[in-house]
Protein backbone atom coordinates (compact mmCIF):
# COMPACT_ATOMS: atom_id res chain seq x y z
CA UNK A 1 74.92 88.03 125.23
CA UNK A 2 75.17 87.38 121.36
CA UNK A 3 78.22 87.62 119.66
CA UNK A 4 79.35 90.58 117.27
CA UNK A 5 80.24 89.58 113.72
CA UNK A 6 83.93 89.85 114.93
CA UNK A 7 83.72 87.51 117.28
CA UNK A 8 81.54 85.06 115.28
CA UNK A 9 84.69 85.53 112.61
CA UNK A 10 87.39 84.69 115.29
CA UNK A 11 85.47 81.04 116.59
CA UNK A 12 84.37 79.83 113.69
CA UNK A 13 88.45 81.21 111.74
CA UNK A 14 89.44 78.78 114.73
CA UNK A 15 87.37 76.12 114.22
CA UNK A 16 87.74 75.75 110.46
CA UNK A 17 91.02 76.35 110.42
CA UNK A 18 92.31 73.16 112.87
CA UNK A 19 89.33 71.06 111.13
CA UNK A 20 92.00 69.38 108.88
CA UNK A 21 89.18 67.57 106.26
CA UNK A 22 87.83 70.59 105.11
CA UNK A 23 91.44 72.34 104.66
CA UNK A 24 92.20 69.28 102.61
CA UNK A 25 88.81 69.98 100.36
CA UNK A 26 90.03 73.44 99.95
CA UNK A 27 93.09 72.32 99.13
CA UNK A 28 92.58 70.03 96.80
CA UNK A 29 89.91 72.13 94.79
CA UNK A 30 91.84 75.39 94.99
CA UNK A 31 95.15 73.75 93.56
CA UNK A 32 92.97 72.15 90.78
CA UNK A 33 91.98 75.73 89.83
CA UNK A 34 95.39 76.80 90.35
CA UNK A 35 96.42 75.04 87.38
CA UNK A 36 93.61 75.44 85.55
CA UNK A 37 93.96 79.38 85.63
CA UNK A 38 97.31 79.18 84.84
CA UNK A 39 97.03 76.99 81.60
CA UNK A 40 93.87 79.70 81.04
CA UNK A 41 96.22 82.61 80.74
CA UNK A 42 98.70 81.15 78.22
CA UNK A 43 95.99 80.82 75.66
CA UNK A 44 96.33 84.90 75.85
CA UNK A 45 98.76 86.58 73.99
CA UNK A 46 98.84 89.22 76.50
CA UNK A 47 97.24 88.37 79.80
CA UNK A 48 98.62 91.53 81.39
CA UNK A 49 97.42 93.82 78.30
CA UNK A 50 94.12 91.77 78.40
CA UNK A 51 93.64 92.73 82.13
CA UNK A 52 94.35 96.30 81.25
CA UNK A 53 91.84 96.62 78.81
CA UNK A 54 89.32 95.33 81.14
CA UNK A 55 90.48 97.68 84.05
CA UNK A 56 90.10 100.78 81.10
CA UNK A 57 86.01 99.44 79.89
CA UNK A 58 85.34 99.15 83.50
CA UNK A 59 86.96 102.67 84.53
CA UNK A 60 85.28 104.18 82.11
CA UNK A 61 81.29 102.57 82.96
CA UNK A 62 81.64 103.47 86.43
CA UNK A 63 82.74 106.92 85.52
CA UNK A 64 79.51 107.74 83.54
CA UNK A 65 77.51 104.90 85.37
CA UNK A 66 74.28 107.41 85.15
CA UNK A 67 74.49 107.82 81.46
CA UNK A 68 75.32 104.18 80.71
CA UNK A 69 72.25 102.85 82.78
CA UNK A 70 69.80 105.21 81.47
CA UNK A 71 70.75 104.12 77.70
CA UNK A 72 70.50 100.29 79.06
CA UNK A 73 66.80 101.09 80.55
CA UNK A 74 66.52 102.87 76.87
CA UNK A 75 66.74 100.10 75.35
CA UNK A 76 64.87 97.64 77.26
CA UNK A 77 61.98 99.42 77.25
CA UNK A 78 61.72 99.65 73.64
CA UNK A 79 61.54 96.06 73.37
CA UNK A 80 58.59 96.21 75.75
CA UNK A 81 60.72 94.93 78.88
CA UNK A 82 61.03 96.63 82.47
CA UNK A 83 63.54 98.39 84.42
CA UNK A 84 62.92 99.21 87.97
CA UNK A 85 65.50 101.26 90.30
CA UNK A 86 65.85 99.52 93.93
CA UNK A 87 67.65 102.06 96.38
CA UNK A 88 67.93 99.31 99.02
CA UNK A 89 67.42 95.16 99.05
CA UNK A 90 63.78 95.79 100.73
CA UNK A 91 62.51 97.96 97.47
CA UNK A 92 63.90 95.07 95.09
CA UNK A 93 62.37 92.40 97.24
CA UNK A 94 59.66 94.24 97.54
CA UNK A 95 58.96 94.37 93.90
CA UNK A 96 59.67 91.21 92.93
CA UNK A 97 57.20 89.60 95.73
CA UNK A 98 54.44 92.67 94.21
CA UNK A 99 54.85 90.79 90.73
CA UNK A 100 54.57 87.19 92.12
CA UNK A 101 51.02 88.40 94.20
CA UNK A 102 49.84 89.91 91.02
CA UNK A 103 50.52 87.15 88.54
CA UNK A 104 49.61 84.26 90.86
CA UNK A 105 53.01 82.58 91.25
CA UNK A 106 53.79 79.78 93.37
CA UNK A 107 56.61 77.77 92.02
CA UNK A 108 60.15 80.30 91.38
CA UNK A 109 63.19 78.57 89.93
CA UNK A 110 66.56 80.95 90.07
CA UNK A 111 70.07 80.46 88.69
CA UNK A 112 73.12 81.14 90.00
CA UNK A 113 72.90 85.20 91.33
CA UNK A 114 75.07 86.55 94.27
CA UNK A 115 73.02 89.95 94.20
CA UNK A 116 69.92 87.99 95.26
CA UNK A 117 71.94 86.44 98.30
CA UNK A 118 72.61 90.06 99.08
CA UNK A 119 69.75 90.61 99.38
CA UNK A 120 67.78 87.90 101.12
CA UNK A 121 65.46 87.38 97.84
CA UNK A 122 64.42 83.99 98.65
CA UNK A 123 63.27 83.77 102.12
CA UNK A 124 60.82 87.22 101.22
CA UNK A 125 59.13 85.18 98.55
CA UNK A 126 59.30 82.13 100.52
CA UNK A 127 57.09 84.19 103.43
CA UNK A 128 54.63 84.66 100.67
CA UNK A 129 54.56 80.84 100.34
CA UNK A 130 56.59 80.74 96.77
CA UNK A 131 58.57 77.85 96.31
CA UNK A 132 61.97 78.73 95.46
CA UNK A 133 64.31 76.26 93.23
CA UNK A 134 67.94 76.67 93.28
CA UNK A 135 68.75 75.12 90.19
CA UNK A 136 73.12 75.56 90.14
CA UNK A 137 73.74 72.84 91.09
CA UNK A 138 76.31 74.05 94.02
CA UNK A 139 73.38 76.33 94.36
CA UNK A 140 71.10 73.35 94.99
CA UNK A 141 73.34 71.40 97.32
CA UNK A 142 73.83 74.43 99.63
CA UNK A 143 69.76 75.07 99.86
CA UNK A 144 69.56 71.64 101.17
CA UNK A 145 71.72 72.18 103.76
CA UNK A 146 70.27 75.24 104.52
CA UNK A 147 73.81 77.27 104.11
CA UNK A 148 74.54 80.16 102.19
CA UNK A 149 76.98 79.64 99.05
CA UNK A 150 81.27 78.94 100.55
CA UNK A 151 82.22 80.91 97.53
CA UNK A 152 81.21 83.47 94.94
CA UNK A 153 81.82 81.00 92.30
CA UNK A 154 81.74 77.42 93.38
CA UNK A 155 79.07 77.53 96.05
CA UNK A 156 79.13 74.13 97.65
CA UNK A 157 83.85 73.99 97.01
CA UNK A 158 84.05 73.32 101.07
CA UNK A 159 82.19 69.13 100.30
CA UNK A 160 83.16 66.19 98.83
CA UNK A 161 81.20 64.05 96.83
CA UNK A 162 80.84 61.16 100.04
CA UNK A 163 79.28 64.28 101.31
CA UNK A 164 77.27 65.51 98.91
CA UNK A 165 76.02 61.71 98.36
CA UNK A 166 75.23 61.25 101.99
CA UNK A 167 73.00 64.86 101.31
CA UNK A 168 71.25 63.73 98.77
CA UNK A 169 70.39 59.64 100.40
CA UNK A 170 69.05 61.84 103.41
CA UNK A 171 67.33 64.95 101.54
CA UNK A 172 66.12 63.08 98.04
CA UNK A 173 65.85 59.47 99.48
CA UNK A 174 68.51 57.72 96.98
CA UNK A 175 71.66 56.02 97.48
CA UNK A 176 74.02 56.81 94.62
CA UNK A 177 76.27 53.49 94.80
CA UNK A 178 79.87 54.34 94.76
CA UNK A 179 79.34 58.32 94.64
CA UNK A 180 79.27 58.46 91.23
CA UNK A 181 79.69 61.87 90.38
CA UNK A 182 77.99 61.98 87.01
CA UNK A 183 74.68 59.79 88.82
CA UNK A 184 74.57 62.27 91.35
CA UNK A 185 74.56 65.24 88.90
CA UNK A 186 71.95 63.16 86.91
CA UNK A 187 69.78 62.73 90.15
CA UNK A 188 70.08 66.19 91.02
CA UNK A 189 68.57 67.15 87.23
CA UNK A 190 65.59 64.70 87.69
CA UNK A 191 64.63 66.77 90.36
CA UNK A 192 65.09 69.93 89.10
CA UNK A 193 63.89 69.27 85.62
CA UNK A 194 59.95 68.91 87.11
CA UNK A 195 60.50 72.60 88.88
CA UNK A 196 61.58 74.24 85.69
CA UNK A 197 58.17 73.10 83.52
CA UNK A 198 55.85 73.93 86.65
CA UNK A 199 57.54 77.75 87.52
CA UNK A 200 55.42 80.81 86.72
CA UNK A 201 58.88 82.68 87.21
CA UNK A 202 62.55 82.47 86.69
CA UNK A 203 64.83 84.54 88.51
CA UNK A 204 68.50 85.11 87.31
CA UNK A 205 71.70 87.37 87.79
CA UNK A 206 73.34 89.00 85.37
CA UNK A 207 77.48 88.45 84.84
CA UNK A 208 77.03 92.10 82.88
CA UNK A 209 74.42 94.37 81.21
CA UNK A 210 75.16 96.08 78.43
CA UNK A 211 74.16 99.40 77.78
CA UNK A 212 74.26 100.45 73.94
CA UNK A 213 72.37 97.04 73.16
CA UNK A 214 69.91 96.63 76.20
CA UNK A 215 71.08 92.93 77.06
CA UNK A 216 72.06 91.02 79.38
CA UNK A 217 74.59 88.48 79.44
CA UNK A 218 74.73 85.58 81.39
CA UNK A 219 77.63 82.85 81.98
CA UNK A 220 76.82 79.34 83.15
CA UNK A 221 78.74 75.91 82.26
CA UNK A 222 75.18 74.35 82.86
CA UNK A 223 71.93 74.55 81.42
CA UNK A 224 69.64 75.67 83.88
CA UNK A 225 70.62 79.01 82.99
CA UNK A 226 68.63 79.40 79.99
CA UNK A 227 65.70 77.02 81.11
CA UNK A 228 65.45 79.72 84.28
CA UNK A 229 65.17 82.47 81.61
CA UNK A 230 63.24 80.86 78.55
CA UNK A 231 60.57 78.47 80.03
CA UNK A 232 58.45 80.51 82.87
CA UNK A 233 56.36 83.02 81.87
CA UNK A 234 58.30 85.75 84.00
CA UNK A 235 61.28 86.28 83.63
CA UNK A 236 63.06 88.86 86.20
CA UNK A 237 66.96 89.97 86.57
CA UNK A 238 68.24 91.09 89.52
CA UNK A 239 71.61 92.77 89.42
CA UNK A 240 74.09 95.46 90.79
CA UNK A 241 74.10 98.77 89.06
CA UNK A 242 77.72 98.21 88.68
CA UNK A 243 77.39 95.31 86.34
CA UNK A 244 76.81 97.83 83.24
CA UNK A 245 79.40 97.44 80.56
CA UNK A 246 79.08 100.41 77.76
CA UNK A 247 79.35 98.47 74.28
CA UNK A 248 78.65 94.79 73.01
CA UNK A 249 81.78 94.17 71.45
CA UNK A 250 83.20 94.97 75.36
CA UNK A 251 82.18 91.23 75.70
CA UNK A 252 84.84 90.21 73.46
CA UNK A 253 87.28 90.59 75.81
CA UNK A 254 85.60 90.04 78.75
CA UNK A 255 83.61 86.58 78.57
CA UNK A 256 87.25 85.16 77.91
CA UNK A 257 88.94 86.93 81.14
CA UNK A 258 85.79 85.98 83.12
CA UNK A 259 86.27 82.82 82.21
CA UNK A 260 89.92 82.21 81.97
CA UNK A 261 89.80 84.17 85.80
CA UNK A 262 86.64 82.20 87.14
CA UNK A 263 87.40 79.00 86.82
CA UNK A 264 90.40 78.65 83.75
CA UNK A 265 88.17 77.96 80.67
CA UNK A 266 89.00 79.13 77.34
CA UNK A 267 85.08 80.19 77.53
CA UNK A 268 82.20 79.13 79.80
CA UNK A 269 79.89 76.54 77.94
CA UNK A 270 76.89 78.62 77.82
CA UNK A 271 77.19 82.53 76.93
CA UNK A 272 73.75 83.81 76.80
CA UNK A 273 72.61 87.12 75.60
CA UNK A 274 68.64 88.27 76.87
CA UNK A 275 67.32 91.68 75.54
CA UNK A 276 63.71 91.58 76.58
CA UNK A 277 60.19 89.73 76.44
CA UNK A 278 59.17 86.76 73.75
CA UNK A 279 58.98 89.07 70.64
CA UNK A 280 56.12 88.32 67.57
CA UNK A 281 57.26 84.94 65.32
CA UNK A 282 59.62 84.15 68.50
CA UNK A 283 59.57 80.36 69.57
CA UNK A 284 59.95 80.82 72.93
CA UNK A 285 60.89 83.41 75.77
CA UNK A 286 58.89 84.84 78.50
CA UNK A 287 55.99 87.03 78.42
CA UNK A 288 57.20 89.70 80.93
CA UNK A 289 60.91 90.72 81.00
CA UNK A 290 61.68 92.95 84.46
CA UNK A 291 65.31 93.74 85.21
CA UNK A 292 65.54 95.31 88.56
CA UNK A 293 68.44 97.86 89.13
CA UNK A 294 69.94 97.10 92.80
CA UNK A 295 71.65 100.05 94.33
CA UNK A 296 72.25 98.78 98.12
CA UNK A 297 75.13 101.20 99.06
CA UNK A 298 76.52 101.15 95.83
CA UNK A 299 76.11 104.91 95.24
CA UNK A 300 77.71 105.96 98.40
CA UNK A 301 80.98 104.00 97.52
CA UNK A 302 80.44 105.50 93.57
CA UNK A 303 80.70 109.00 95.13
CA UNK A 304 84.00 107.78 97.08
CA UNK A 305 86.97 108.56 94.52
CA UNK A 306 89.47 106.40 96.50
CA UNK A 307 87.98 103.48 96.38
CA UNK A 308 85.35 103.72 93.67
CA UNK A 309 87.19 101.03 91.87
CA UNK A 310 85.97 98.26 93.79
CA UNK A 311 83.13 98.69 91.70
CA UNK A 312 84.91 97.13 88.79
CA UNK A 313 84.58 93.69 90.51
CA UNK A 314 83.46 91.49 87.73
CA UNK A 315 82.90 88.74 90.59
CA UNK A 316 85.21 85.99 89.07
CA UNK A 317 86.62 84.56 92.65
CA UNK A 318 90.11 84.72 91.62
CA UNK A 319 91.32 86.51 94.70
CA UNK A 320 89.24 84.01 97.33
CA UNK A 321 91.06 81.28 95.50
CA UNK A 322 94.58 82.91 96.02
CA UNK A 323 93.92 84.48 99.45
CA UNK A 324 96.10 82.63 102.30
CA UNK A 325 93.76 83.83 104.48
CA UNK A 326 90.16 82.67 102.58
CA UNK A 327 92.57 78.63 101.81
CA UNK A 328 92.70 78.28 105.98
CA UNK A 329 89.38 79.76 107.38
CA UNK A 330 86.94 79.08 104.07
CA UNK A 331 83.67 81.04 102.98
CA UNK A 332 81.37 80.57 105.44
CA UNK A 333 83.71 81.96 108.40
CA UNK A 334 83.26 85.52 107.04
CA UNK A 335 79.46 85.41 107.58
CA UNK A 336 78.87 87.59 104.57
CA UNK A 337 77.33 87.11 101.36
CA UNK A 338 81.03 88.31 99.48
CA UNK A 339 83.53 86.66 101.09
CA UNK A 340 87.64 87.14 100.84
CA UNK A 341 89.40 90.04 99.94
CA UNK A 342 86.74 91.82 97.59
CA UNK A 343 84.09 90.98 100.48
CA UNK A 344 86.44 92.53 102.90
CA UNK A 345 86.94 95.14 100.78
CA UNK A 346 83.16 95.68 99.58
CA UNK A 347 81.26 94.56 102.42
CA UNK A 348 81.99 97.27 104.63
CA UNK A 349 80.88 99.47 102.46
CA UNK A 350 77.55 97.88 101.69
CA UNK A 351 76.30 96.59 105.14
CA UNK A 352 77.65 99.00 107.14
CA UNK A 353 81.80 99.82 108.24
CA UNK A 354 81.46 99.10 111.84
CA UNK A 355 79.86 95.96 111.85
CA UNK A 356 82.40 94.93 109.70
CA UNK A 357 85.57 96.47 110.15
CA UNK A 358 86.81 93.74 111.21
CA UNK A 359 86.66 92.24 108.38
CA UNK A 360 89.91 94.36 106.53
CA UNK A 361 91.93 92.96 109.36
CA UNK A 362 91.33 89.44 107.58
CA UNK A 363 93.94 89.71 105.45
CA UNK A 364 98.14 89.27 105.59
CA UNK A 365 98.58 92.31 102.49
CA UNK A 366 100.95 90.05 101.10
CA UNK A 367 99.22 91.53 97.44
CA UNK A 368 98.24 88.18 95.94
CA UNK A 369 94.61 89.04 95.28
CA UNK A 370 95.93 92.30 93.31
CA UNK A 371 98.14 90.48 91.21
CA UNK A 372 95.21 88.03 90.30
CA UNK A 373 92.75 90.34 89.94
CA UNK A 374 91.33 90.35 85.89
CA UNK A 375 90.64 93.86 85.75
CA UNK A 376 93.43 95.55 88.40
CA UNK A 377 91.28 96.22 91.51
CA UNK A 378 94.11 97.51 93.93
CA UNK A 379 92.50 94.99 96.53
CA UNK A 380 95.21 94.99 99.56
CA UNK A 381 95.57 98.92 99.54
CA UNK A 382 91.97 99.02 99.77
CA UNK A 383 92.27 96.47 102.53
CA UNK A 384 94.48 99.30 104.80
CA UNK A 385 91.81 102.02 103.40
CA UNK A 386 89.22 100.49 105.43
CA UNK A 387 91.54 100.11 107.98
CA UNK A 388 92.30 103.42 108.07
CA UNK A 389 88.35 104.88 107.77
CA UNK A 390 87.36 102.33 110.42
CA UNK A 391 89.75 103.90 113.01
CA UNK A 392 88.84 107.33 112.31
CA UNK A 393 84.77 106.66 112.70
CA UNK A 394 85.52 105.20 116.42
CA UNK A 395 87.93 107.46 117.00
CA UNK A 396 91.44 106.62 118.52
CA UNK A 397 91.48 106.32 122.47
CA UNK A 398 93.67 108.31 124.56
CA UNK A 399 96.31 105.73 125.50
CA UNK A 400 96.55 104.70 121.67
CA UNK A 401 97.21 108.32 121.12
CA UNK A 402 100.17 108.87 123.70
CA UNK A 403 101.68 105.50 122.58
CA UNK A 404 101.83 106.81 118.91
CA UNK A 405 103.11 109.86 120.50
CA UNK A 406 106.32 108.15 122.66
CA UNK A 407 106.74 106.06 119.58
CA UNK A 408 107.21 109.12 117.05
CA UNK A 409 109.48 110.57 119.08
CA UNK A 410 111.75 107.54 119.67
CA UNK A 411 112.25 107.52 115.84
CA UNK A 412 113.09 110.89 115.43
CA UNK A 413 115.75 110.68 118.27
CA UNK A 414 118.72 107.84 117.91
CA UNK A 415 119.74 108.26 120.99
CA UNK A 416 116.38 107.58 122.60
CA UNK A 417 116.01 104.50 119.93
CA UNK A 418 119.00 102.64 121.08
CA UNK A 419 118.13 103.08 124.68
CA UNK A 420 114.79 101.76 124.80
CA UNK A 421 115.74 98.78 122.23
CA UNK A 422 118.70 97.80 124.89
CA UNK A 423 116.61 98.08 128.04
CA UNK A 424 113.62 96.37 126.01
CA UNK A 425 115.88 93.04 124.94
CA UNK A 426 117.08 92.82 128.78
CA UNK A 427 114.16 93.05 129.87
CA UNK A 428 112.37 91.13 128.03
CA UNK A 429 115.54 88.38 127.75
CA UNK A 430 114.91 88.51 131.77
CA UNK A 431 111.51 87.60 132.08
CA UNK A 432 111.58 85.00 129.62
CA UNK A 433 114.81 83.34 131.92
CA UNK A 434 112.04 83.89 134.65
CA UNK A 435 109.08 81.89 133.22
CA UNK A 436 106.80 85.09 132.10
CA UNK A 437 106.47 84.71 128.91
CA UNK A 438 102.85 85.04 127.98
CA UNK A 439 101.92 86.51 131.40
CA UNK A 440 100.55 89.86 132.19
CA UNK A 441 103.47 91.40 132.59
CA UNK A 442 105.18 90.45 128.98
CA UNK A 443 104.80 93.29 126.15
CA UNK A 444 105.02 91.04 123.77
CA UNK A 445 102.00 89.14 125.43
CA UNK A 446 99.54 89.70 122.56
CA UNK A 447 102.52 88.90 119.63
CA UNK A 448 102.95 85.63 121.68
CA UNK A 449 99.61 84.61 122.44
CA UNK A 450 99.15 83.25 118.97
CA UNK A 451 102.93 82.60 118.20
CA UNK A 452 105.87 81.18 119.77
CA UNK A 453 107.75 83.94 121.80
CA UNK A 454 110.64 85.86 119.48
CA UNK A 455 113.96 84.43 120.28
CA UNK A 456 116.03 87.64 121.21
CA UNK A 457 119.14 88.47 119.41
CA UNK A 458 122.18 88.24 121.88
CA UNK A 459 123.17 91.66 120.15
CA UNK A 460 121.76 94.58 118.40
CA UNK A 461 122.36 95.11 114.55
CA UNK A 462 123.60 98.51 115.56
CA UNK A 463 126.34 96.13 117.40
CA UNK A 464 126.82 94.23 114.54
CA UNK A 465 127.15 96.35 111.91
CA UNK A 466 129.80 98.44 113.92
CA UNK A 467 131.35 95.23 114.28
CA UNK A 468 131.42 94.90 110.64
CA UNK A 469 133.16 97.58 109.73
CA UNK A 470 135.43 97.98 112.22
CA UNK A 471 136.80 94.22 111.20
């Protein structure tokens, strides 16, 4: 019998989280960031007000999404570029693979893009007998392990570099003496250099579109980037509907909170703006632009009005890299392409809420990814949201209901309370004195099955407060 995705979350959460190398990877990355975000924020004047003004650009492109989008595809057709609509992941593979049949391509290099994780872009073309370049480099160090990226931002944060140099003697056939960080970048760029001059098409993300210009902007700290998008002769973006930002000048503010949020830089080292095809007297460029429009479920959590702000998710990583739970169990534990609290949050939404439910449980709501987040998503609140829809889409059993039931009424009557909380600490101080803790017959059974038992109080604070002021 195959596992369900909770189940798969549970073994591999305790597997990665008593594997005490990779917690120290995780550690020792996340802290680095850490500080680096922090130092990030002082160069604002106003982090706080910076945040806000993000939160209010955002709010107000979601809120006229349809009018936004329609200017962006506007625009991009004038210049003679393409916009096509996807409802689901199969139409946008679908018409990427119909331009790579009609154009002859073979070779596809791609930069860093979570929204063609999403949705499986790479092994459609690779059934068609493309081959497909990861060119980030965390990109390209995951695709030769044959993993999916650890985290939205840093894809390959969960190896070292003994690790990655060990990868690269057994998958590229050199030894990189001493694991010399910058001679295994430069190996990694001899390799990917030949794939960029022999690709018919580059494929890239988009970190936001922008609708009163028709561009796209991209943020990398390498330059594969803007080899994906100027070299091939094809040139297609693949991106979330959501990503739409209404004015140029928006950018502003936001490449510096991206960046500051991301990975603490002042600004990312390359900040690329792409509006279409290789125009007349232009140097170079492709010769077709295509920017395909993923929807994938996005709609359906537009049209929610509680939660439609999860579509303001810039995708920075800051609240994976402050989660307590996403530091213990790591990326690939969740077993989705979005992982820690804005997967939790977004996933269920996207792939479906019972698969995943399980997935808002992941979480202590101790508010840390809210207080990170660079443009105010109310992330833990819409961690107990999804809580809350996933019980009432299976429905609450009858015991559940009738222990809900005894328990309302014990808090409405005092009386009743103080009973049932002296019988329970007898009883339970009893069968711990007897050896049962744990066993089948303890309440506090599934409390203690991942914890040490709760050492009872020898009184109530009823009893001690009466104490209190009678003294």
């Amino acid at each position: 019998m195959s596992e369900t995705s909770a189940q798969e979350f549970l073994r591999k959460a305790a597997v990665k989280s008593a594997d005490l190398v990779h917690r120290d990877i995780i550690r020792q990355g996340i802290e680095s960031y850490d500080a680096a975000h922090l130092r990030g924020r002082l160069r604002f004047r106003d982090w706080d007000a910076a945040r806000q003004k993000c939160r209010e650009i955002k709010q107000e492109a979601i809120n006229h999404l349809d009018k936004y989008l329609l200017q962006f595809e506007e625009k991009v057709r004038a210049r003679g570029g393409h916009v096509f609509w996807a409802a689901n992941a199969q139409e946008a593979c679908q018409y990427v693979t119909d331009i790579a049949r009609r154009l002859g391509v073979r070779t596809v290099v791609k930069s860093k893009s979570m929204v063609t994780e999403e949705i499986h872009l790479s092994p459609a073309l690779e059934k068609l007998d493309i081959k497909v370049w990861e060119t980030d480099l965390g990109e390209f160090i995951v695709q030769l392990r044959n993993e999916p990226p650890y985290h939205i931002v840093t894809p390959a944060m969960h190896l070292n570099r003994a690790q990655i140099a060990d990868l690269f003697h057994e998958k590229l056939g050199e030894r990189i003496p001493g694991n010399d960080p910058t001679k295994l970048v430069a190996l990694a760029r001899r390799r990917l250099r030949q794939s960029f001059f022999s690709a018919e098409m580059g494929i890239s993300g988009a970190n936001f579109i922008v609708a009163d210009s028709g561009v796209i902007a991209i943020s990398t700290n390498e330059g594969n980037g803007r080899l994906c998008t100027s070299v091939p002769r094809i040139h297609v973006v693949v991106t979330g509907i959501e990503k739409v930002l209404p004015r140029l000048e928006d950018l502003a503010v936001f490449w510096p909170v991206l960046a500051t949020s991301g990975t603490g830089q002042a600004i990312t080292t390359y900040s690329t703006l792409i509006g279409g095809p290789r125009q007349a007297g232009e140097a170079d460029g492709p010769d077709e632009f295509h920017v395909v429009l993923v929807d994938n479920g996005r709609s359906r959590l537009l049209a929610d009005a509680e939660q439609r702000e999860v579509l303001h998710c810039i995708r920075c990583g800051a609240c994976l890299n402050t989660c307590p739970v996403y530091r213990s169990v790591g990326g690939h534990t969740y077993g989705t392409t979005y992982q820690g609290p804005i997967g939790s949050v977004l996933t269920p939404h996207l792939a479906g809420l019972r698969q995943y439910q399980h997935l808002s449980y992941a979480s202590s709501l101790c508010g840390a990814c809210t207080s990170v987040c660079p443009v105010k998503i109310d992330l833990h609140h819409h961690l107990l949201h999804n809580r809350r829809n996933a019980v009432n889409s299976r429905g609450s059993k009858l015991g559940e209901r009738m222990m809900f039931r005894l328990w309302r009424s014990t808090m409405l009557h005092p009386r009743i309370f103080v009973f049932l909380s002296s019988a329970g600490r007898r009883l339970l101080r009893l069968l711990y004195r007897m050896g049962l803790a744990g066993s089948i017959v303890d309440p506090m059974r599934a409390w203690n099955r991942y914890r040490s038992p709760v050492p009872l109080p020898a009184e109530s604070f009823r009893s001690r407060w009466r104490k209190g002021l009678a003294g």
